[in-house]
Every structure is written in C-alpha cells, then in structure tokens.
N, C-alpha and C. Protein backbone atom coordinates (compact mmCIF):
# COMPACT_ATOMS: atom_id res chain seq x y z
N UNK A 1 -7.78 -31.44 -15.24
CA UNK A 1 -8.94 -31.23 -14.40
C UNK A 1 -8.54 -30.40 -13.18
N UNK A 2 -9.45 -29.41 -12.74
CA UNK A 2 -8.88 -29.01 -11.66
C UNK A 2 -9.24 -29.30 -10.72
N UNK A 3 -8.63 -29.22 -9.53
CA UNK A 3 -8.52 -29.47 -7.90
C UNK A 3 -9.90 -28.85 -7.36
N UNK A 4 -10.22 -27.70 -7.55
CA UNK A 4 -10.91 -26.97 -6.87
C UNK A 4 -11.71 -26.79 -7.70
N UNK A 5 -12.27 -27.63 -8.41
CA UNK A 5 -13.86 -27.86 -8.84
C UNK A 5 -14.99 -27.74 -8.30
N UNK A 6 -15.59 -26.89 -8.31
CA UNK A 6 -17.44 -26.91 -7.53
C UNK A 6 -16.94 -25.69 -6.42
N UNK A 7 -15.28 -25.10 -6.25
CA UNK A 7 -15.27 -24.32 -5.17
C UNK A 7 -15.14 -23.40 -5.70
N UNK A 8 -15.05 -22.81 -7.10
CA UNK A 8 -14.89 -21.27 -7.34
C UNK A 8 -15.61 -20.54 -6.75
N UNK A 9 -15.08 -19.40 -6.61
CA UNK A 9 -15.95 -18.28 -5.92
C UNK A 9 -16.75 -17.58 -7.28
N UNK A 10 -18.20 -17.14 -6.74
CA UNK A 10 -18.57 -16.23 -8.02
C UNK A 10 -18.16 -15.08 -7.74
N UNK A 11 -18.08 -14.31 -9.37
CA UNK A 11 -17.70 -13.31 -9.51
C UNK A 11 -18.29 -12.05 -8.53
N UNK A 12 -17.58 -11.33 -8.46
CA UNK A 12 -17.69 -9.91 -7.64
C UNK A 12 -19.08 -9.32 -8.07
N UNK A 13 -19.67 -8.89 -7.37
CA UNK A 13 -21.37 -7.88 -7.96
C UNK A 13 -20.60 -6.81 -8.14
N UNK A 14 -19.62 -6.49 -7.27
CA UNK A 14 -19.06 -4.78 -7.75
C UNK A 14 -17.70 -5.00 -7.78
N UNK A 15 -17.25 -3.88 -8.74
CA UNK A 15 -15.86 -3.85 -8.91
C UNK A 15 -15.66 -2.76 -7.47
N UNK A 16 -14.52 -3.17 -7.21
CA UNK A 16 -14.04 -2.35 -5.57
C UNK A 16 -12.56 -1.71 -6.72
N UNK A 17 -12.35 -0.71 -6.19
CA UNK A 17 -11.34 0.42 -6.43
C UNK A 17 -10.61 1.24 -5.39
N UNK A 18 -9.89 0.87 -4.56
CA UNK A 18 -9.69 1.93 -3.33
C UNK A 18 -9.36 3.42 -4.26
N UNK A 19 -8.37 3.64 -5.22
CA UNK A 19 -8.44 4.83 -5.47
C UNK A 19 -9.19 5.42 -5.82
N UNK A 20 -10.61 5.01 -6.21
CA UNK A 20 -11.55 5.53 -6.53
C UNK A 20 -12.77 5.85 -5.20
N UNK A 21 -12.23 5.30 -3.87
CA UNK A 21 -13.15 4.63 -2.82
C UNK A 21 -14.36 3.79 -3.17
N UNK A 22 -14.21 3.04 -4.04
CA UNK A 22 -15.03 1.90 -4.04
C UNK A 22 -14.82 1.00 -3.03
N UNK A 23 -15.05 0.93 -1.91
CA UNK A 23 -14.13 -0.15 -1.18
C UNK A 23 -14.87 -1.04 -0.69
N UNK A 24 -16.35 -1.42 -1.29
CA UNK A 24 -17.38 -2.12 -0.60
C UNK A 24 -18.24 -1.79 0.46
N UNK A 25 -19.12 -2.30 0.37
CA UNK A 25 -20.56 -2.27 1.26
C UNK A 25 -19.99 -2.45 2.84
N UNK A 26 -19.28 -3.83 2.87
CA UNK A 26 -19.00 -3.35 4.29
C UNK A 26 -18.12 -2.26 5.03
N UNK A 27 -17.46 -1.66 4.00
CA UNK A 27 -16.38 -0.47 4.29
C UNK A 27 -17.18 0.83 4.29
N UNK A 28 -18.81 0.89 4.22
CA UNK A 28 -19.73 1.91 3.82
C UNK A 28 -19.60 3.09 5.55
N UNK A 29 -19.37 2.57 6.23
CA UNK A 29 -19.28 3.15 6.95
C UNK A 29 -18.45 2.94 8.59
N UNK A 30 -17.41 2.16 8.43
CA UNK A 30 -16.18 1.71 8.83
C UNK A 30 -15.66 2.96 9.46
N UNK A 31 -14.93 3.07 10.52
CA UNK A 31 -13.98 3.76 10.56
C UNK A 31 -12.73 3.50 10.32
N UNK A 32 -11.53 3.84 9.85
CA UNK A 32 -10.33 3.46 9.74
C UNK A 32 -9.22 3.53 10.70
N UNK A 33 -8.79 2.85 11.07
CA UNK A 33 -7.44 3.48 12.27
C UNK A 33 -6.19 3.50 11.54
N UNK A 34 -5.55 4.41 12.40
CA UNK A 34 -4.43 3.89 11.76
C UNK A 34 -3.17 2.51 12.10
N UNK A 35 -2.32 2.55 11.47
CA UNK A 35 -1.69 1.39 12.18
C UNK A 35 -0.82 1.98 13.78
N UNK A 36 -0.86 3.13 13.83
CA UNK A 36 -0.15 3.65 15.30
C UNK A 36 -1.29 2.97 16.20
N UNK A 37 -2.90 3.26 15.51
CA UNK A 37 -3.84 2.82 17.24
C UNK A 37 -3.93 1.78 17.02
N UNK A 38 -3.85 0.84 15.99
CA UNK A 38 -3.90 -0.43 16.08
C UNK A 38 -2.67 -1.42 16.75
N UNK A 39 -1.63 -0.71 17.02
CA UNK A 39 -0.60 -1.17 17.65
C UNK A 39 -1.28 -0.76 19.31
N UNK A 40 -1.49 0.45 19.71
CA UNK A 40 -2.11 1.08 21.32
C UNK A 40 -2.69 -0.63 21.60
N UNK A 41 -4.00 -0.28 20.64
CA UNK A 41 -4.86 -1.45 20.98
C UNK A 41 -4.21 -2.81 21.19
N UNK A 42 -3.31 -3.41 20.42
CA UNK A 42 -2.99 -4.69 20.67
C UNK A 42 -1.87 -4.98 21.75
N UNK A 43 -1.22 -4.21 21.84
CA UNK A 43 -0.43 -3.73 23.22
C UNK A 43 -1.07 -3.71 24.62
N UNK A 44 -2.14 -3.05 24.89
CA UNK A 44 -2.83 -3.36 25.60
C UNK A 44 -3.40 -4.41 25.65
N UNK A 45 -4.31 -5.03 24.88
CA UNK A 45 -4.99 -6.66 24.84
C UNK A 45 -3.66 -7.40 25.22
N UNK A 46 -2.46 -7.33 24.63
CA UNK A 46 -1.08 -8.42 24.83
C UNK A 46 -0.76 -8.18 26.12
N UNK A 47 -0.83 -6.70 26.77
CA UNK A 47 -0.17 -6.87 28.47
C UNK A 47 -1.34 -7.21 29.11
N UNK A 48 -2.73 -7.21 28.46
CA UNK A 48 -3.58 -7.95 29.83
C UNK A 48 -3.37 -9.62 29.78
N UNK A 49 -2.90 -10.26 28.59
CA UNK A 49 -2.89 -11.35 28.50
C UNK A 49 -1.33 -11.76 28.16
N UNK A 50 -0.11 -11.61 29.14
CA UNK A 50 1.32 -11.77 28.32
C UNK A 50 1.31 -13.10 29.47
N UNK A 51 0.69 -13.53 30.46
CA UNK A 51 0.96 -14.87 31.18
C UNK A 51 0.19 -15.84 30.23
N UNK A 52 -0.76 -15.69 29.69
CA UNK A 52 -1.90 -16.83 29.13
C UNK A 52 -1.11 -17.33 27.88
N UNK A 53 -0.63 -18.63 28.35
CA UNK A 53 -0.25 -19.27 26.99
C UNK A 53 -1.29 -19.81 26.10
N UNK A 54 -1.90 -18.87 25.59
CA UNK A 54 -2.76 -19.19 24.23
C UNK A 54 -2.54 -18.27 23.40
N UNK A 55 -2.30 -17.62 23.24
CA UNK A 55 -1.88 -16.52 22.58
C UNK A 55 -1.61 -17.07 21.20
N UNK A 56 -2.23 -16.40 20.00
CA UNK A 56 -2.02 -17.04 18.75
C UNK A 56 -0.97 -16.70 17.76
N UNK A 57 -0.56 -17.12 17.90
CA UNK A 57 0.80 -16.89 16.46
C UNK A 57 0.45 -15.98 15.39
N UNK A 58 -0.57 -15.62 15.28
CA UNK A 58 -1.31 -14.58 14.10
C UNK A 58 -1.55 -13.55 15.02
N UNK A 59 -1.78 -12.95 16.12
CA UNK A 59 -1.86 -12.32 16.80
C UNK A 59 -0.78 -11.69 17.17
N UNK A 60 0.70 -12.21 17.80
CA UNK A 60 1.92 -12.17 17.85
C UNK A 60 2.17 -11.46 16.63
N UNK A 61 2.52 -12.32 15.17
CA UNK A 61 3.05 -11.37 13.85
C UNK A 61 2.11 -10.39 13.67
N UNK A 62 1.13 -9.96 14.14
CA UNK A 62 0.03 -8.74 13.91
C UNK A 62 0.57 -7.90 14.63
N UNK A 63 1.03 -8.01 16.00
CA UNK A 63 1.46 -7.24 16.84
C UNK A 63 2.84 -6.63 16.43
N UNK A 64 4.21 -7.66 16.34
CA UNK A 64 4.72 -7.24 15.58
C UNK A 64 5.19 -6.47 14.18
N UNK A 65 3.78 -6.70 13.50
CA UNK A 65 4.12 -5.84 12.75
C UNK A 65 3.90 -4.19 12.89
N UNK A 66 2.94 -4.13 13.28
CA UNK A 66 2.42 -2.86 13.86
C UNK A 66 3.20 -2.19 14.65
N UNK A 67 4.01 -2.80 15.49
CA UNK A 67 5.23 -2.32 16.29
C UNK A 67 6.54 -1.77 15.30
N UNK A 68 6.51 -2.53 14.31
CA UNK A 68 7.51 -2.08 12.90
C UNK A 68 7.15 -1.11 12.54
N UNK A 69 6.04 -0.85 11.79
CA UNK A 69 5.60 -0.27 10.95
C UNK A 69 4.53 1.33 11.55
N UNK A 70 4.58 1.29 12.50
CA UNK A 70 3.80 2.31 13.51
C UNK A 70 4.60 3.58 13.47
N UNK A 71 3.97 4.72 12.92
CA UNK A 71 5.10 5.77 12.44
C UNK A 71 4.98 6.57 13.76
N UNK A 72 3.79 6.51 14.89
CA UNK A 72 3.88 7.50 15.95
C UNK A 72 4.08 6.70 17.29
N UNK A 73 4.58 6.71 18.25
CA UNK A 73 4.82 6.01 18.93
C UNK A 73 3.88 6.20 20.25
N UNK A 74 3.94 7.93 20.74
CA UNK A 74 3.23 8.03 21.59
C UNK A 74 1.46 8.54 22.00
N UNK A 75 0.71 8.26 22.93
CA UNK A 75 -0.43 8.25 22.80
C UNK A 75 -1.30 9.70 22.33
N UNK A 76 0.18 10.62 22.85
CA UNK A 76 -0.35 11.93 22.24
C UNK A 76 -0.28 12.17 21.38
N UNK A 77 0.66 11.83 20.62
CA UNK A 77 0.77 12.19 19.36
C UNK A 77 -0.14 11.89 18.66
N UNK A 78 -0.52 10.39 18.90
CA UNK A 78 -1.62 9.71 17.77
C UNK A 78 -2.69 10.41 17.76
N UNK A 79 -3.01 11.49 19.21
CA UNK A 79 -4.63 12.07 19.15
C UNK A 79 -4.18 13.09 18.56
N UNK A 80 -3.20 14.16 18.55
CA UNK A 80 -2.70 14.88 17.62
C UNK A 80 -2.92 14.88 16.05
N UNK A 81 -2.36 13.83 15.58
CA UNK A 81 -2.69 13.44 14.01
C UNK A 81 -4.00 13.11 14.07
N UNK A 82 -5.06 12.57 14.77
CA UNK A 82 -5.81 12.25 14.97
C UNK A 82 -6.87 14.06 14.33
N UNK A 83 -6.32 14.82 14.95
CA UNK A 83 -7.50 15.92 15.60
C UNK A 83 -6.91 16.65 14.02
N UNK A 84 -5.48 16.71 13.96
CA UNK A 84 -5.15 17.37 11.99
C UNK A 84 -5.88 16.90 11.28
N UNK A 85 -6.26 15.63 11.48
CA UNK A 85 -6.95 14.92 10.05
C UNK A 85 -8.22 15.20 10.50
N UNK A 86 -8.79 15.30 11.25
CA UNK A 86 -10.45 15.64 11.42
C UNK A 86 -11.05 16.60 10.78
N UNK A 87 -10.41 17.67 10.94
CA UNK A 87 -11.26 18.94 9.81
C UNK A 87 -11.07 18.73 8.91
N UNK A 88 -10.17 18.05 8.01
CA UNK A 88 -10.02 17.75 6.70
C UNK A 88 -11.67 17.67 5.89
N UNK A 89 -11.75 17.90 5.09
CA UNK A 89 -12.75 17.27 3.83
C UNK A 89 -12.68 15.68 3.17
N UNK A 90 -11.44 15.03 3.98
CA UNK A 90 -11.14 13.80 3.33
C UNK A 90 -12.31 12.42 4.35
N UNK A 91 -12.42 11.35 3.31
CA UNK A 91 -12.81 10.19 3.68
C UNK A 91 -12.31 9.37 4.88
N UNK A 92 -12.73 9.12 5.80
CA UNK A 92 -12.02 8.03 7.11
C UNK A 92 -10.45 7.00 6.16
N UNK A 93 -11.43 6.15 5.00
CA UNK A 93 -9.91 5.67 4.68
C UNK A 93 -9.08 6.39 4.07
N UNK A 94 -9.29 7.89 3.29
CA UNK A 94 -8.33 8.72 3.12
C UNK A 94 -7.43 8.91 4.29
N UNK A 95 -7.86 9.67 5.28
CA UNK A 95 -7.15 10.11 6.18
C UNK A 95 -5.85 9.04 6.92
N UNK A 96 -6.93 7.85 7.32
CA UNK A 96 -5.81 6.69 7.57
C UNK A 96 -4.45 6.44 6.70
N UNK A 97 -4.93 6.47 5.28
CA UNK A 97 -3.72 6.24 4.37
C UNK A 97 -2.49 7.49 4.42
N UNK A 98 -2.84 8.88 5.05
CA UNK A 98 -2.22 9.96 5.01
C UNK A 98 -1.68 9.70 6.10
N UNK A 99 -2.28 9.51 7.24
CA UNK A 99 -1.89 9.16 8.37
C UNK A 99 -0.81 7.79 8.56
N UNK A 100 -0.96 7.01 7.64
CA UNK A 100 0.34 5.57 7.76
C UNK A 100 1.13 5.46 6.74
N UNK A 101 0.53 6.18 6.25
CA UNK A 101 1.91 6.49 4.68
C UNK A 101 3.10 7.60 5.10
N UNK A 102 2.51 8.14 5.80
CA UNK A 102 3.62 9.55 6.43
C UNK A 102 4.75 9.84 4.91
N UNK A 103 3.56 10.35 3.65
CA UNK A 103 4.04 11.29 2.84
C UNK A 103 4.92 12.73 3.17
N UNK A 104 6.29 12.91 2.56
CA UNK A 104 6.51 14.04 2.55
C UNK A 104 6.49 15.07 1.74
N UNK A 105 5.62 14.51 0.87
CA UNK A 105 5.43 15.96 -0.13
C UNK A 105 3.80 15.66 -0.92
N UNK A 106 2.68 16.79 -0.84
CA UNK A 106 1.81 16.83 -1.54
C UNK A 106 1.73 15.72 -2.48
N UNK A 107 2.40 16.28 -3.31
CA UNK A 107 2.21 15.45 -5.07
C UNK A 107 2.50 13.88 -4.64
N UNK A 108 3.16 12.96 -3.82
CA UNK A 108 3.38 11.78 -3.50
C UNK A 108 2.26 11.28 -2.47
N UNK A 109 1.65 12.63 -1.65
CA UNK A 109 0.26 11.97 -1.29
C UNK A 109 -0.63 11.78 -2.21
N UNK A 110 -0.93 12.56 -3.51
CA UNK A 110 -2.18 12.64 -4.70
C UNK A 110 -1.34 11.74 -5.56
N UNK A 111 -0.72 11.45 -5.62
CA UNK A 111 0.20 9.75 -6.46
C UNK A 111 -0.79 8.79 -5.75
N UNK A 112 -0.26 8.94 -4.48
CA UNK A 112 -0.24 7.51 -3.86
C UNK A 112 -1.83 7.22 -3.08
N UNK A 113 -2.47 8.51 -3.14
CA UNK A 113 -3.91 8.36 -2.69
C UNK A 113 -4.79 9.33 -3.43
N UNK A 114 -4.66 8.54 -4.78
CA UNK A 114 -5.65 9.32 -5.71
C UNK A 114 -7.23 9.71 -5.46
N UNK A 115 -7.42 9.36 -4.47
CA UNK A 115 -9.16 9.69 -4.65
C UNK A 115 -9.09 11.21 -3.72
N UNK A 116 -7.71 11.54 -3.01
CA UNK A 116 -7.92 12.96 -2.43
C UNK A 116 -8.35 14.05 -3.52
N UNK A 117 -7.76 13.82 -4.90
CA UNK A 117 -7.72 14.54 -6.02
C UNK A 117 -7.72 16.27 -5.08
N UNK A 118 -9.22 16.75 -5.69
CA UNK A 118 -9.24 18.16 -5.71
C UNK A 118 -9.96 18.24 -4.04
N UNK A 119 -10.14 17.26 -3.45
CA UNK A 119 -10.82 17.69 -1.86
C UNK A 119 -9.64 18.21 -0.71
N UNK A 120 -8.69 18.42 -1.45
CA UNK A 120 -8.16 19.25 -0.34
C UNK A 120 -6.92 20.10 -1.51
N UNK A 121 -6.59 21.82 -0.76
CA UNK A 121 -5.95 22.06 -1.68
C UNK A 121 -4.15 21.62 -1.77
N UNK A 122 -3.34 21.78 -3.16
CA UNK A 122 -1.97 21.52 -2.26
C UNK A 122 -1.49 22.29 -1.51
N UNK A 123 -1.90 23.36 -1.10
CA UNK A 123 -1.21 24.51 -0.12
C UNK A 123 -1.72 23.97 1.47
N UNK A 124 -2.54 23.52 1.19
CA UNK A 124 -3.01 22.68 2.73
C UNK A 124 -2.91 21.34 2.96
N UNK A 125 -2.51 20.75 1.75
CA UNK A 125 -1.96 19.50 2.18
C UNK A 125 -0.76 19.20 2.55
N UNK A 126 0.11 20.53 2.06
CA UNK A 126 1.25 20.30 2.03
C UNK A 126 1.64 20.78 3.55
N UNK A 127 0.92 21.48 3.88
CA UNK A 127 0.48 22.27 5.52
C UNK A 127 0.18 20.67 6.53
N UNK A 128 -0.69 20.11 6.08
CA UNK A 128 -0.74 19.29 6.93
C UNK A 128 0.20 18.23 7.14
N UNK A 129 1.02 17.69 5.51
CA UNK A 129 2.16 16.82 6.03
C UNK A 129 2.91 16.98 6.63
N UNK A 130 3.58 18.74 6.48
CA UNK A 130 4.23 19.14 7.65
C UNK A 130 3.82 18.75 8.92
N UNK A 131 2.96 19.56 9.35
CA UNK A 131 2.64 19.18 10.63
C UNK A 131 2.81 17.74 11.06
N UNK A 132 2.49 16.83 10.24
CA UNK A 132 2.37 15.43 10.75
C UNK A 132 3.91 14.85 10.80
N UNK A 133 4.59 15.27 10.12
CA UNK A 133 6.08 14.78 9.86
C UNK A 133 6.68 15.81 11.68
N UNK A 134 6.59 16.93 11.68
CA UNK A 134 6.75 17.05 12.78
C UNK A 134 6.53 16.52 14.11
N UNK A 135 4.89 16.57 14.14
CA UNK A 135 4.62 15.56 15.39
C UNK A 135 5.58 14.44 15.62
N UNK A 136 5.95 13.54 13.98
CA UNK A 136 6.40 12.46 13.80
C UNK A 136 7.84 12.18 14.79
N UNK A 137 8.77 13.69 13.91
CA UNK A 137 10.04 13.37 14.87
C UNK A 137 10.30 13.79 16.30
N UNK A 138 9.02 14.89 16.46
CA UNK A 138 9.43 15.24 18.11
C UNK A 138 8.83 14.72 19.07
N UNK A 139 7.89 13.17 18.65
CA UNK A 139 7.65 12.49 19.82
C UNK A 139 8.54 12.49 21.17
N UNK A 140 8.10 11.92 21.93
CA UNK A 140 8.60 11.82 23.30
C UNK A 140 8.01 10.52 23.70
C-alpha cells in the first residue's frame, strides 16, 4: 500500500520541453536573469540585512551558490553581456542559458541549447561567444 495515497499529483495538461521552449504558462512571459544578476541582487538584499539574525539557511546556500557559479563578476560587465544578448533574435531563456553556460564554441551552444537551432547564424554566434568569453576574462 502506499504512503502517499489520495496525494498524487495529477498529471501535467502540457508536456514542458525547455529545448523545445515549452517551458509553461507561467514562463510565458518571464524574464530570465542570469545567475551573475542574481548573485548583484542577493548581495545586496544580504549587505542590507548581514546584522539581522534571521536570515534563512536557503537563502545563505542560494547566495552561495551564485557566488560559485557566477561567470561575471563585475557590474559592468553583466550590462555588457547584457546589451550582446539584446539584439540577438533569441528567447529571454535562450539568452540566459548562453549567458550562464559561458559556451566556447558555437556547435556546444546548439548541443546544449537546442531551441537556438537556425535563429541565429554560426558565424554570429560564434562572434558573440567570443565576445562574451572576453568580457569574461578581462573583468576588473
């Protein structure tokens, strides 16, 4: 018998696909950040509040991770990658995934974020990872 009787969840109305951008109704018009501004942001919220012992333990490993995993460090840079990915033809969560994956070659961005397929060409994608891998190492 099982445990969790009467609690199944019902099934999905839609199948969700990120490589396909199926990503749901509430993702219909979302913006995406990347994990560099989502670190800005919680950095700031953490130094207005680093005396207040309430601070949640899920909040803390959120912060930390973002501090790991944050490929741009400084505030210019992020509007930088920010302003490359804007003219693009790509989707908000496209761009984010280009933007935190910090691909170095075309063909491993259209691997790894199949729904860019044919909306951008490889001579300009490969243009733009450059650029972004640059910004990447000559932060300041």
């Amino acid at each position: 018998m099982s445990k969790n009787k009467g609690l199944s969840r019902p099934p999905p109305e839609e199948s969700l696909d990120a490589a396909k951008l199926e990503l749901g109704e509430e993702f219909q018009d979302a913006e995406c950040l990347l994990i560099s501004e989502v670190k800005v942001l919680l950095e700031a919220q953490y130094d207005g509040r680093k005396d207040d012992k309430e601070i949640s333990s899920v909040f803390m490993k959120t912060l930390e991770y973002v501090q790991k995993f944050s490929r741009y460090t400084n505030r210019d840079t992020i509007k930088e990658v920010r302003a490359l990915l804007k003219p693009t033809n790509l989707e908000p969560f496209e761009c984010a995934q280009l933007g935190n994956l910090c691909c170095s070659e075309y063909e491993e961005a259209k691997s790894l974020i199949p729904s860019i397929g044919d909306k951008i060409s490889d001579e300009d994608l490969d243009s733009l990872l450059k650029q972004m891998d640059s910004l990447k190492k000559y932060q300041g």
